[in-house]
C-alpha atoms as a PDB file:
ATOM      1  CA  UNK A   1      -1.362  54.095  65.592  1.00  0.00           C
ATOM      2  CA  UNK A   2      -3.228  55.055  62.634  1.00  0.00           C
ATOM      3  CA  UNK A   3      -5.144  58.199  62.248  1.00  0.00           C
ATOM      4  CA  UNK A   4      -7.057  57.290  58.947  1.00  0.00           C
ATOM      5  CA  UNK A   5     -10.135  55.084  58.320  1.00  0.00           C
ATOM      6  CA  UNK A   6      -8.994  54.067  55.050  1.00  0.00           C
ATOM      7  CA  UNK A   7     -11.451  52.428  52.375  1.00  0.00           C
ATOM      8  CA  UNK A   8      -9.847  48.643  51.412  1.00  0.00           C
ATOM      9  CA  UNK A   9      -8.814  49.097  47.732  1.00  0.00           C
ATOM     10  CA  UNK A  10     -10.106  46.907  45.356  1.00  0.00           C
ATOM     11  CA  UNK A  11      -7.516  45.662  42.985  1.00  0.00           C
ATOM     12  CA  UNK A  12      -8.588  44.654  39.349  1.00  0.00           C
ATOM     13  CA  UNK A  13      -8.008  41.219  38.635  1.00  0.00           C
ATOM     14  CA  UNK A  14      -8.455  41.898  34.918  1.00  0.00           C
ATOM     15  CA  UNK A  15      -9.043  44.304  32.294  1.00  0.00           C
ATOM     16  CA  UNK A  16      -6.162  46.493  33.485  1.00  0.00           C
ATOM     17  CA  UNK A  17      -5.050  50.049  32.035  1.00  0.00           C
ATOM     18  CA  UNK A  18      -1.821  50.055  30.413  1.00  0.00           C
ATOM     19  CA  UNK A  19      -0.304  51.742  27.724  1.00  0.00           C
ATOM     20  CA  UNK A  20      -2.041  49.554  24.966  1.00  0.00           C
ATOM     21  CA  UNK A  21      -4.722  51.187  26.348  1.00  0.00           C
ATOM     22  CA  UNK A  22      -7.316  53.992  24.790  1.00  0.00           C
ATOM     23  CA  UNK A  23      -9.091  55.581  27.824  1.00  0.00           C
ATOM     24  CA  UNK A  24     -12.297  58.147  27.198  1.00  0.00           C
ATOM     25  CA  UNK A  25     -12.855  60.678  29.834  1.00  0.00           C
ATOM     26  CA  UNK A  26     -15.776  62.797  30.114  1.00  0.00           C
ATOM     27  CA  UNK A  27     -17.684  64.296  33.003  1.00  0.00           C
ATOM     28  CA  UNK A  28     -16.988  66.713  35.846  1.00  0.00           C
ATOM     29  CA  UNK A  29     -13.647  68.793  36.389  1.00  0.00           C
ATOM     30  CA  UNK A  30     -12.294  66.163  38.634  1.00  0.00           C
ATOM     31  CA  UNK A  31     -12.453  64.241  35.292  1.00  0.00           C
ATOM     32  CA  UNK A  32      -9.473  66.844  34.020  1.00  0.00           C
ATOM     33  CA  UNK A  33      -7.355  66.333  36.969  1.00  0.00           C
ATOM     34  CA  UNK A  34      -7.142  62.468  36.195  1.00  0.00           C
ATOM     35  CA  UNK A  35      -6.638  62.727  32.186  1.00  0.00           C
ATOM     36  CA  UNK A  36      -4.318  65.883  33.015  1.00  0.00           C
ATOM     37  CA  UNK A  37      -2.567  63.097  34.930  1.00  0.00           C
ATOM     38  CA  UNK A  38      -2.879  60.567  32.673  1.00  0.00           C
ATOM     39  CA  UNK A  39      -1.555  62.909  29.907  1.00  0.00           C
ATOM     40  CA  UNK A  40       1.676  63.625  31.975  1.00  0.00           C
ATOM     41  CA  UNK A  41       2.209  60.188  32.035  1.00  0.00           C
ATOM     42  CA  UNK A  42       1.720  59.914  28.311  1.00  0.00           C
ATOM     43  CA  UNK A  43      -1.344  57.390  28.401  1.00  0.00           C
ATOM     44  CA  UNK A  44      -3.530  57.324  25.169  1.00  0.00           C
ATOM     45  CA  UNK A  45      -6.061  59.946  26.580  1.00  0.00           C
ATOM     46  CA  UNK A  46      -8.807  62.059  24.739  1.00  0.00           C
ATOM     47  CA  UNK A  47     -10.986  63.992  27.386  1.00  0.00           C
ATOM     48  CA  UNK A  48     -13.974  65.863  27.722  1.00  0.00           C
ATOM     49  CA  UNK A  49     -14.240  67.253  24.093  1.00  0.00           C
ATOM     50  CA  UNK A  50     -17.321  68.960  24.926  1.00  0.00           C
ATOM     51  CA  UNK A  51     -15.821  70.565  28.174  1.00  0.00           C
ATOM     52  CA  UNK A  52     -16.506  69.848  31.439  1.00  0.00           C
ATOM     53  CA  UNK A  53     -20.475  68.094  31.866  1.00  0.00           C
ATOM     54  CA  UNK A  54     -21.859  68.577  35.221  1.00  0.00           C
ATOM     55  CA  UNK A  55     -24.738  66.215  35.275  1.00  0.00           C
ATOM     56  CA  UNK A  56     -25.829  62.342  33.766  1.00  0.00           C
ATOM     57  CA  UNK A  57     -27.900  64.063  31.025  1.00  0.00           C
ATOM     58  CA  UNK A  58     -25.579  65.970  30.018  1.00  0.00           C
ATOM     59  CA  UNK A  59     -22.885  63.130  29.294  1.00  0.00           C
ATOM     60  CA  UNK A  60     -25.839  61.008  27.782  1.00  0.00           C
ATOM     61  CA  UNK A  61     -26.952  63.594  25.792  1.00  0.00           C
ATOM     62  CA  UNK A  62     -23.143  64.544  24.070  1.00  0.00           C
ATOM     63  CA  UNK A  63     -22.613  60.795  23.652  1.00  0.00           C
ATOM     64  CA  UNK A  64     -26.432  60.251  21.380  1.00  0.00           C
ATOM     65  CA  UNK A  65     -25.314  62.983  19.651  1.00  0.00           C
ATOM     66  CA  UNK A  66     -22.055  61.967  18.422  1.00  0.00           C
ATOM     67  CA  UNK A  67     -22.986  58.530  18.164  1.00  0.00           C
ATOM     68  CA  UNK A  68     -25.247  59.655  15.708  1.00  0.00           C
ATOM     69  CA  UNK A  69     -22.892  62.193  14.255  1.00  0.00           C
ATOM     70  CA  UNK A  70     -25.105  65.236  14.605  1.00  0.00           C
ATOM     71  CA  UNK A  71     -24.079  67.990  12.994  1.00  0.00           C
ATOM     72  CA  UNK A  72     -24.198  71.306  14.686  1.00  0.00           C
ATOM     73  CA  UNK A  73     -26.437  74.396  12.887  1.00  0.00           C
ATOM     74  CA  UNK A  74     -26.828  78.054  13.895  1.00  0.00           C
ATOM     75  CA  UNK A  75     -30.274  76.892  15.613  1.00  0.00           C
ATOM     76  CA  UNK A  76     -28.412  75.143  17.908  1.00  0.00           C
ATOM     77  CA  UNK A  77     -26.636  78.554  19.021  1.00  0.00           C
ATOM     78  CA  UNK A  78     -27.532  81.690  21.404  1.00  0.00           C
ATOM     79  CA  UNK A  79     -25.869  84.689  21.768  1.00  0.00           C
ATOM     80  CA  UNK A  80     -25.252  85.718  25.193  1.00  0.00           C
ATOM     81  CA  UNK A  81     -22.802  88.229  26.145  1.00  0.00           C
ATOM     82  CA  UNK A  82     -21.089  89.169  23.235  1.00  0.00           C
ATOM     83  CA  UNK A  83     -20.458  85.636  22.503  1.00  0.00           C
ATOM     84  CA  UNK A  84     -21.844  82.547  20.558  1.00  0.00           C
ATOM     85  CA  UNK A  85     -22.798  79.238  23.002  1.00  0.00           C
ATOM     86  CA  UNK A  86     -24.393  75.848  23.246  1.00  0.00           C
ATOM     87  CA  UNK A  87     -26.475  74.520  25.720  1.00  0.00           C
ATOM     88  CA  UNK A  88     -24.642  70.941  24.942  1.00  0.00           C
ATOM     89  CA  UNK A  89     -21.182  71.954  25.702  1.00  0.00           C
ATOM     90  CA  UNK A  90     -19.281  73.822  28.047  1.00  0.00           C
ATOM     91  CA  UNK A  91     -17.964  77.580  28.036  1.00  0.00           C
ATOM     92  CA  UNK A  92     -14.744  76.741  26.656  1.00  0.00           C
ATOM     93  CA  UNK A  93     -15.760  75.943  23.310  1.00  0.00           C
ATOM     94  CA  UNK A  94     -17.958  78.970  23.456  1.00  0.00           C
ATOM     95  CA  UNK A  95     -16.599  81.653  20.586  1.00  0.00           C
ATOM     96  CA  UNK A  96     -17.219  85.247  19.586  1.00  0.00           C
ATOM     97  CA  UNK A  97     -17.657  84.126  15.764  1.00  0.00           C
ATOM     98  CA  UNK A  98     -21.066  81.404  15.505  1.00  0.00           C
ATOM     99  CA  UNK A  99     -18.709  79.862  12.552  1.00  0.00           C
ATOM    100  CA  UNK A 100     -16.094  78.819  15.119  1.00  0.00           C
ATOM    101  CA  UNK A 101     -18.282  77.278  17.563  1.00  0.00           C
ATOM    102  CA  UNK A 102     -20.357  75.399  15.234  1.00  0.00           C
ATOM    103  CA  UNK A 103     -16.696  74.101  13.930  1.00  0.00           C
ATOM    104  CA  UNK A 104     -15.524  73.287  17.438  1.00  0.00           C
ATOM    105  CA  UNK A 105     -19.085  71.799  17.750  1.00  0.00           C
ATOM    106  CA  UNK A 106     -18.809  69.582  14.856  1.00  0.00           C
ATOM    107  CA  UNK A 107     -14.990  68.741  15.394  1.00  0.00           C
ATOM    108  CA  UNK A 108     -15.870  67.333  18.945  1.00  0.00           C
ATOM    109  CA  UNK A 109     -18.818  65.250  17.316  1.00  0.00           C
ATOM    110  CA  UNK A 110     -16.871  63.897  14.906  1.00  0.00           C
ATOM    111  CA  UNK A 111     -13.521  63.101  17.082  1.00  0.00           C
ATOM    112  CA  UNK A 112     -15.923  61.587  20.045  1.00  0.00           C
ATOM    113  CA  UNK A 113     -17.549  59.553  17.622  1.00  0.00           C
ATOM    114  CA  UNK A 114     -14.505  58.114  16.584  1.00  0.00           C
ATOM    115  CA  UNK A 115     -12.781  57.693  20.035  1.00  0.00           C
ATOM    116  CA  UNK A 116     -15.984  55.857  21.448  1.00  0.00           C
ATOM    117  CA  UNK A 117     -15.493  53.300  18.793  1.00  0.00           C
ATOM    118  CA  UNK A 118     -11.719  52.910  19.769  1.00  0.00           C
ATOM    119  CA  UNK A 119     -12.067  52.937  23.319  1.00  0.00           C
ATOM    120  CA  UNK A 120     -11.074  50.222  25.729  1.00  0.00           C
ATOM    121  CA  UNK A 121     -11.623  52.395  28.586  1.00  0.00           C
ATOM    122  CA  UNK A 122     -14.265  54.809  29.206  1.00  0.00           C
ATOM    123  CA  UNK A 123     -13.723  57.506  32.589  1.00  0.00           C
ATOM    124  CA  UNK A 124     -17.470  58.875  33.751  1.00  0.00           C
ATOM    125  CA  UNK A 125     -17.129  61.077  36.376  1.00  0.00           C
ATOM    126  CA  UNK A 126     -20.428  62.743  37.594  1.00  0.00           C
ATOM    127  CA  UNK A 127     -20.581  65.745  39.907  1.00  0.00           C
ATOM    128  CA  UNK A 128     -24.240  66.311  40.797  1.00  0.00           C
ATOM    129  CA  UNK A 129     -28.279  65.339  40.026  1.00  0.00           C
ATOM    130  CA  UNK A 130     -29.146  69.255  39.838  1.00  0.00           C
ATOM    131  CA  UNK A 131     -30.290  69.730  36.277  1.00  0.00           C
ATOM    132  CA  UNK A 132     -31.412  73.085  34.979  1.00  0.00           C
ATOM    133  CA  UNK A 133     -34.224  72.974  32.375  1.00  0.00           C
ATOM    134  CA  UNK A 134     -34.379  75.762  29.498  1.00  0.00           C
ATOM    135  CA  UNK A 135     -37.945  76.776  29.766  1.00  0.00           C
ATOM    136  CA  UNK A 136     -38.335  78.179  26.644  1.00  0.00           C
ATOM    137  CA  UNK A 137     -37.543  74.247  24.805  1.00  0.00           C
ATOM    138  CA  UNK A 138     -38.608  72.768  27.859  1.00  0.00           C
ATOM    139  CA  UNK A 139     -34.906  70.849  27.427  1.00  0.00           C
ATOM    140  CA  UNK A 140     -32.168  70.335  29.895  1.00  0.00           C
ATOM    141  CA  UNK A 141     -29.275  72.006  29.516  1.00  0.00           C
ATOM    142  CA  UNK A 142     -25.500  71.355  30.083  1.00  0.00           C
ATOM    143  CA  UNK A 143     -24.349  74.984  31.008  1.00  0.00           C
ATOM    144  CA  UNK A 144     -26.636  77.875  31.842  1.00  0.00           C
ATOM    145  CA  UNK A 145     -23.678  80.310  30.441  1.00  0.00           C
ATOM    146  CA  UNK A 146     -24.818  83.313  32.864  1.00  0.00           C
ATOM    147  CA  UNK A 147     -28.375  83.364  30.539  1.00  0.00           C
ATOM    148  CA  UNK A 148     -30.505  84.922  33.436  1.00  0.00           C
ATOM    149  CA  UNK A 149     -31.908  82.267  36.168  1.00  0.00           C
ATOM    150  CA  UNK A 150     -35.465  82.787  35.478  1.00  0.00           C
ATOM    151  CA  UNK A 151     -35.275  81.199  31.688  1.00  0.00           C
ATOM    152  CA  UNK A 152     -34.262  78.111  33.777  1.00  0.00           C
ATOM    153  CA  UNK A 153     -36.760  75.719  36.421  1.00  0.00           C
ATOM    154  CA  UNK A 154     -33.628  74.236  38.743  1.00  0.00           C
ATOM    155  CA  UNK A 155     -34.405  70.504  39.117  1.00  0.00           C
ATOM    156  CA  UNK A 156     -33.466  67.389  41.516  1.00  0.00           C
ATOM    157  CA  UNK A 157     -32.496  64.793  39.130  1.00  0.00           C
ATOM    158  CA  UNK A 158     -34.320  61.302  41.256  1.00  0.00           C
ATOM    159  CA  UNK A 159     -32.250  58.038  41.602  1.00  0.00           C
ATOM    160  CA  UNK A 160     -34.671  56.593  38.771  1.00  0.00           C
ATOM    161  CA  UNK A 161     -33.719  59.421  36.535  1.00  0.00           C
ATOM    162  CA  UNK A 162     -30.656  59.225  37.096  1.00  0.00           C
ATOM    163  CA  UNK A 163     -30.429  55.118  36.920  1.00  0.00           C
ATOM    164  CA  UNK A 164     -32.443  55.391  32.901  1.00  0.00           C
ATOM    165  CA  UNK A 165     -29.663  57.667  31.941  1.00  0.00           C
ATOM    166  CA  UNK A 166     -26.956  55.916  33.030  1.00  0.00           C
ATOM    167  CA  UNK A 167     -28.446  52.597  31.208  1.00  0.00           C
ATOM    168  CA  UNK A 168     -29.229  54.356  27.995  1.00  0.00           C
ATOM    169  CA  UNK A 169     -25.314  55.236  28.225  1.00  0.00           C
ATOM    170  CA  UNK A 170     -24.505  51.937  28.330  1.00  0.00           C
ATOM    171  CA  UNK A 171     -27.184  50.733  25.399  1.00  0.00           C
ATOM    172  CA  UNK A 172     -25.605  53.238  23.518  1.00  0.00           C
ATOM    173  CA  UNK A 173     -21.459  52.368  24.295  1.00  0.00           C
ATOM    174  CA  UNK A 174     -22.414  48.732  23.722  1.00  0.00           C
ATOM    175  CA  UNK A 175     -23.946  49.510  20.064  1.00  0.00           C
ATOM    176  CA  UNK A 176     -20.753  50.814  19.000  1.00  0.00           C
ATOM    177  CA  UNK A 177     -17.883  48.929  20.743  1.00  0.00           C
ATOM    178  CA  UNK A 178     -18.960  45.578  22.920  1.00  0.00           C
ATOM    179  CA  UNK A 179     -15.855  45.140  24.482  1.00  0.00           C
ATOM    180  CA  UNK A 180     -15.824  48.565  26.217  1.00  0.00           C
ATOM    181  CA  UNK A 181     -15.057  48.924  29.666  1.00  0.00           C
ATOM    182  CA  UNK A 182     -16.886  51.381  31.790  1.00  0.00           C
ATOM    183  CA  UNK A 183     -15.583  53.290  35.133  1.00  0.00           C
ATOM    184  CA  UNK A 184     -17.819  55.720  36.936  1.00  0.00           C
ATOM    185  CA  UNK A 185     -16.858  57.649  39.072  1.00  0.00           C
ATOM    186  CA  UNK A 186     -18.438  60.673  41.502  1.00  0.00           C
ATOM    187  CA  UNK A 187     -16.236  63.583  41.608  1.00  0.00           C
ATOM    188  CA  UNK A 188     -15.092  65.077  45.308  1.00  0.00           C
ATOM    189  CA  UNK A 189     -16.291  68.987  44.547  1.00  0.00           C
ATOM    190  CA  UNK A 190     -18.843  69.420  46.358  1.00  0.00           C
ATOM    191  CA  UNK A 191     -21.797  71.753  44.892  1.00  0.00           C
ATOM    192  CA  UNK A 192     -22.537  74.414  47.826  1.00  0.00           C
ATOM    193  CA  UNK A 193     -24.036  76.494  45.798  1.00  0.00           C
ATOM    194  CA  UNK A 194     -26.868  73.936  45.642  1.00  0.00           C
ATOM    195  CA  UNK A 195     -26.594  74.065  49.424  1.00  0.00           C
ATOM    196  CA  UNK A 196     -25.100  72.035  51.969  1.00  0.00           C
ATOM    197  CA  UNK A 197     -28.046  69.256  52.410  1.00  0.00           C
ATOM    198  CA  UNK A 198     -28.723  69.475  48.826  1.00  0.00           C
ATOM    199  CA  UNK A 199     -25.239  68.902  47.895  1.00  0.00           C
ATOM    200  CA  UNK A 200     -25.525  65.941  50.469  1.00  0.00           C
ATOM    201  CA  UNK A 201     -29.050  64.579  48.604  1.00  0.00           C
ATOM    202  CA  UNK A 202     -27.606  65.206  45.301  1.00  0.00           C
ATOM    203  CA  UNK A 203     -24.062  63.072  45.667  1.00  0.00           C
ATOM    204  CA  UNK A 204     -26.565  60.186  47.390  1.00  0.00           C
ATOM    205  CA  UNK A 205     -28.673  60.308  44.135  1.00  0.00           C
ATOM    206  CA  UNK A 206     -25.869  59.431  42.108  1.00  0.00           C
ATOM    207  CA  UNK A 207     -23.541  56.979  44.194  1.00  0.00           C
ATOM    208  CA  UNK A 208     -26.942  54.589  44.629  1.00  0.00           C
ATOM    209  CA  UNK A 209     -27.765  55.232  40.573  1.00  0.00           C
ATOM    210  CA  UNK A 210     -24.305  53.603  39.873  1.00  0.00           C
ATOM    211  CA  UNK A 211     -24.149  50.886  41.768  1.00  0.00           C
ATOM    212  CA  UNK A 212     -28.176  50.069  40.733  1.00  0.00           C
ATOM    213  CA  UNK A 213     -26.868  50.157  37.610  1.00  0.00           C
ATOM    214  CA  UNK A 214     -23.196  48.473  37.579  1.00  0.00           C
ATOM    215  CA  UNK A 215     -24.619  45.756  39.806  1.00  0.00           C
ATOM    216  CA  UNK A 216     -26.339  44.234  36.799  1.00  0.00           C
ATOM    217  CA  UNK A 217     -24.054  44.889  33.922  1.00  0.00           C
ATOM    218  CA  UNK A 218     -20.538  43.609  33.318  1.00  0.00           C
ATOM    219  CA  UNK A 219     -17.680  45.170  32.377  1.00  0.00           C
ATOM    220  CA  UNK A 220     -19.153  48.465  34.324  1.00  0.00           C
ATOM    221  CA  UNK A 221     -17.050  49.980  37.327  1.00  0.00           C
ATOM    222  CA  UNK A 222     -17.179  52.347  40.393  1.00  0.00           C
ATOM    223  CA  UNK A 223     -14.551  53.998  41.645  1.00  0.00           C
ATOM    224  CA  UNK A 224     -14.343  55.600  44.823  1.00  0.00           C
ATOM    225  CA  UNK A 225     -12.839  59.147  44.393  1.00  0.00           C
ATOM    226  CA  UNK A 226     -15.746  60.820  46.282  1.00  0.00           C
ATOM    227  CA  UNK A 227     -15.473  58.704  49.218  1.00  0.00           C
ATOM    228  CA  UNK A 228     -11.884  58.774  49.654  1.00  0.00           C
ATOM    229  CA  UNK A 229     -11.958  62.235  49.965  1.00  0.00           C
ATOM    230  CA  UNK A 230     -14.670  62.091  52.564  1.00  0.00           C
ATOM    231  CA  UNK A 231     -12.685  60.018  54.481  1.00  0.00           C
ATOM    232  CA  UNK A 232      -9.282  59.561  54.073  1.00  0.00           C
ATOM    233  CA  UNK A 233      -8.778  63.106  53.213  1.00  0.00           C
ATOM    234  CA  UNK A 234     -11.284  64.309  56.134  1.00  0.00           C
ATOM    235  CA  UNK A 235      -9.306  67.396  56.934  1.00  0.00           C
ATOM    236  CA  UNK A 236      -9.343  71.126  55.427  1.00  0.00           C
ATOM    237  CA  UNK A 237      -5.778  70.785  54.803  1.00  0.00           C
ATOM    238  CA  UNK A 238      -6.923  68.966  51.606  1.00  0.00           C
ATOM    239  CA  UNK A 239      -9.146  71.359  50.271  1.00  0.00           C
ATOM    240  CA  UNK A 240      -8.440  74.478  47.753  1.00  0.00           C
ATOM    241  CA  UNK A 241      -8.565  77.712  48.996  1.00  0.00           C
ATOM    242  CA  UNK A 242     -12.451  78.077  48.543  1.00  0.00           C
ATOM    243  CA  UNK A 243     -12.507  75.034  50.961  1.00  0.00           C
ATOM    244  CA  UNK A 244     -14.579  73.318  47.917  1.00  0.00           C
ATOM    245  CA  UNK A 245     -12.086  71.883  45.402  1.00  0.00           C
ATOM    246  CA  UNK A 246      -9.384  69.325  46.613  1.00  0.00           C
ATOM    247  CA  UNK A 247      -5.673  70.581  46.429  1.00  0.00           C
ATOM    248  CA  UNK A 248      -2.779  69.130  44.750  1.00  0.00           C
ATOM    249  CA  UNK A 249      -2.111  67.461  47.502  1.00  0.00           C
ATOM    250  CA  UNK A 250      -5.959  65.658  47.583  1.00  0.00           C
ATOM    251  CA  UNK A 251      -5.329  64.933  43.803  1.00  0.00           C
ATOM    252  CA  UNK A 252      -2.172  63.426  43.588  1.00  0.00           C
ATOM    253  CA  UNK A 253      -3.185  60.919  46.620  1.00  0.00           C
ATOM    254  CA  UNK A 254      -6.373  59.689  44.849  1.00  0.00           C
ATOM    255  CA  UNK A 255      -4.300  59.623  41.592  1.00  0.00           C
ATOM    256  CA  UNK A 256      -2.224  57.714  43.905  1.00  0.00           C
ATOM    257  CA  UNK A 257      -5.077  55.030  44.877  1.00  0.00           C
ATOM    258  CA  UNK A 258      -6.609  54.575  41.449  1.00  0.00           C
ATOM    259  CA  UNK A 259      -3.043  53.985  40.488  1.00  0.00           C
ATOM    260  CA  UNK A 260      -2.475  51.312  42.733  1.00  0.00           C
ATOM    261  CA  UNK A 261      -6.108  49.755  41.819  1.00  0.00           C
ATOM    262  CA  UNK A 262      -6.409  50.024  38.145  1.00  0.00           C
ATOM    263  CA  UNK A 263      -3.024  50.097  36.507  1.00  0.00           C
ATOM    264  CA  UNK A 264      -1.325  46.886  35.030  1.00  0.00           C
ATOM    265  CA  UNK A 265       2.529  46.509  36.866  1.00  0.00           C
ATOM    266  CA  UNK A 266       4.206  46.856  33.557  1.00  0.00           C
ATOM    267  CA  UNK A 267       2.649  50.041  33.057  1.00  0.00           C
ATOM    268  CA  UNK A 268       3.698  51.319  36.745  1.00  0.00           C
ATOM    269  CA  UNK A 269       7.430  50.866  35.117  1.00  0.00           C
ATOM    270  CA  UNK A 270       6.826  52.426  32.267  1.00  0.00           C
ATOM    271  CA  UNK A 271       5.401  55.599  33.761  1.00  0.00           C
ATOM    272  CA  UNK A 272       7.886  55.704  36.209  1.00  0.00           C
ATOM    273  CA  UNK A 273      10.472  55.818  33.192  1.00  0.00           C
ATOM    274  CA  UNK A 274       8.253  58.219  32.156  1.00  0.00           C
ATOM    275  CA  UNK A 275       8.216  60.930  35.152  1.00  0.00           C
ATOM    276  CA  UNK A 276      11.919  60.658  34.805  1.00  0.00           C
ATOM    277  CA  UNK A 277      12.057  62.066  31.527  1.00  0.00           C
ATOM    278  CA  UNK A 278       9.023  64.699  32.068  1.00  0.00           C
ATOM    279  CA  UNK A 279      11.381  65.934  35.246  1.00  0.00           C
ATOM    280  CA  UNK A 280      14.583  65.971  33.141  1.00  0.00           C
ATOM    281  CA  UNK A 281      12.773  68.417  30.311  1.00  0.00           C
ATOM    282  CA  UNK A 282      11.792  70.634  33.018  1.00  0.00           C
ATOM    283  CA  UNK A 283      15.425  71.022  34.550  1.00  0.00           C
ATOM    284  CA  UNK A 284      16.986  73.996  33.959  1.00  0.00           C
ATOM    285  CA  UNK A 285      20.883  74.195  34.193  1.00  0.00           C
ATOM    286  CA  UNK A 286      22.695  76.454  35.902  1.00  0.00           C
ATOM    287  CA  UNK A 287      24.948  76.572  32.252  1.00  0.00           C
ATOM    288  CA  UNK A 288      23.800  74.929  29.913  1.00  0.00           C
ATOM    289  CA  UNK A 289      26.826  74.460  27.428  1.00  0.00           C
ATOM    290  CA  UNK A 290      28.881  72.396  30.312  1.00  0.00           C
ATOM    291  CA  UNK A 291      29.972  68.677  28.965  1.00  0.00           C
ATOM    292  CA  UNK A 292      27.796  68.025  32.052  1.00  0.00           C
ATOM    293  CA  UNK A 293      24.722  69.499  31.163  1.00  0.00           C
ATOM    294  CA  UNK A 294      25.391  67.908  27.083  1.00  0.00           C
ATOM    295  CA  UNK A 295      26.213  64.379  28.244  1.00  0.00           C
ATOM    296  CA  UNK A 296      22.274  64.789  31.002  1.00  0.00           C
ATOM    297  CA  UNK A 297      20.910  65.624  27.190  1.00  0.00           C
ATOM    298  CA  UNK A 298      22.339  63.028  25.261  1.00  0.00           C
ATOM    299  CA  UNK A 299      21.285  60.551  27.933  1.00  0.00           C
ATOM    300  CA  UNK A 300      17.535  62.311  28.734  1.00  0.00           C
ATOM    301  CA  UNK A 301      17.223  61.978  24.214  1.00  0.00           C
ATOM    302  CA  UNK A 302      18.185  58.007  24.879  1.00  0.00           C
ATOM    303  CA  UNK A 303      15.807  57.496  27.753  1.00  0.00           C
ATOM    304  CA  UNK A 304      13.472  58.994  25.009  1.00  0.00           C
ATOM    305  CA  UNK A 305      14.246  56.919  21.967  1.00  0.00           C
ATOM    306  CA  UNK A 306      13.749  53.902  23.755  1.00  0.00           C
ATOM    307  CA  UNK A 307      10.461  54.366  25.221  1.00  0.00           C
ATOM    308  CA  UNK A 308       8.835  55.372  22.229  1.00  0.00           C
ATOM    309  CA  UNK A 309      10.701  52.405  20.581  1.00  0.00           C
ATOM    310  CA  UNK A 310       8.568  50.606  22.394  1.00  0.00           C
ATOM    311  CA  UNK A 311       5.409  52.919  22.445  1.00  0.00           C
ATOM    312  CA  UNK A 312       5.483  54.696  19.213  1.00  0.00           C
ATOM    313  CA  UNK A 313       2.643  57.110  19.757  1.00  0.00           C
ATOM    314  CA  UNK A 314       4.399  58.869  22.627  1.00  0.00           C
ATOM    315  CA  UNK A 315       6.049  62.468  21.937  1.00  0.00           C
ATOM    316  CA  UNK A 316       7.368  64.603  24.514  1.00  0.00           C
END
């Protein structure tokens, strides 16, 4: 019997992750979960610089801007409870002293710039088409950070909307590095705040904005992250606590199926030589001057040695 209605993964036939590999990952926070996991696993990573990005403008907006290297001034600042922000960028890189944002501002244009050029792989996940638009600048913003609601008009990003900015993304990649690949992606979390239906309206807007768009470009991607936790994971026993965010459980099972999908075999070895060593630094002995617990040390620094003979970039 089988009590799932799983989707049919699509393997790659090409273009493969693997630990040659320099993979880009900027959107929602389901984004973190799968460069968290890709860290563990010692991949060639750089994510979300300018925090976590909600929405398609946001994303196109931090990539224009380091493409063309802005550079960050106190204009581009508010103050808002006792400490400095930016409407581009997320909370996190949000600091009491305006000299230390504009720095982590101007770090993160500078480091994206670079790692869009480099890039073989580029990770888009998107979380929702509600936009909120500073009314003061008339601009949309990336993060509101708790500025009172009625500076903002809330807005429905359309499929159309939605479809320009995900082109001009592309325009914009292609400029800089032709041979990029691009995976999107539509994160799991689903936005009650917005509302149930509008959640429901929202996640529509940007699954049929993707594959408008990826149906007419090549190298461009979808991956199903939202869907399989729809419907493979259709049970609460998935879900967070808040019944919002998927569990540990929920993540490590769609890690699980873009694993199978996207990653190269000889990869799959090497990152299960990997989780070996990651386990052995995190066991603790019960003594830990034994010849026992010396010679699992002496052969945990050898397991070491040799993978990053082979991959010299990796440190643990």
């Amino acid at each position: 019997m089988q009590f799932q209605t799983k989707i049919p993964p699509k393997k790659q036939t090409r273009n493969f992750i693997d630990y040659n590999s320099k993979i880009l990952l900027l959107g929602s926070c389901f984004s973190e979960n799968i460069g968290n996991k890709l860290s563990y696993y010692k991949f060639q990573t750089y994510q979300n610089p300018f925090g976590i990005l909600f929405h398609p403008k946001a994303i196109e907006n931090s990539i224009t801007n380091a493409i063309n290297e802005k550079v960050y001034t106190e204009e581009d600042l508010i103050f808002q409870n006792e400490r400095w922000h930016c409407f581009n960028a997320h909370s996190s890189l949000s600091a009491p002293d305006k000299n230390e944002l504009l720095n982590n501002l101007n770090s993160a244009i500078l480091s994206t710039n670079k790692n869009l050029k480099e890039a073989s792989h580029l990770i888009i996940t998107l979380g929702t088409s509600w936009v909120y638009r500073f009314i003061e600048t008339d601009t949309i913003v990336a993060n509101c950070h708790k500025v009172p609601q009625k500076k903002f008009l809330k807005e429905l990003l359309t499929v159309d909307e939605i479809s320009e900015s995900l082109e001009a993304i592309i325009v914009l990649l292609k400029s800089i590095n032709k041979n990029i690949h691009i995976l999107f992606t539509v994160s799991p979390v689903r936005h009650l705040k917005d509302g149930f239906i509008e959640n429901t309206q929202s996640k529509a807007h940007l699954i049929t904005a993707i594959h408008t768009v990826i149906s007419s470009r090549e190298n461009t991607y979808y991956f199903p992250s939202y869907e399989i936790m729809m419907d493979e994971l259709r049970d609460y026993r998935f879900y967070a606590e808040d019944m919002i965010h998927p569990n540990k459980t929920a993540i490590n099972y769609i890690w699980e199926r873009f694993n199978e999908t996207w990653f190269s075999e000889g990869s799959k070895l090497t990152m299960q030589e990997i989780e070996t060593i990651q386990k052995g630094i995190l066991h603790r002995p019960f003594n830990k001057n034994s010849a026992q617990h010396q010679q699992f040390l002496q052969n945990l620094a050898l397991k070491k040695k040799t993978i990053q003979s082979k991959f010299p970039f990796i440190s643990f």
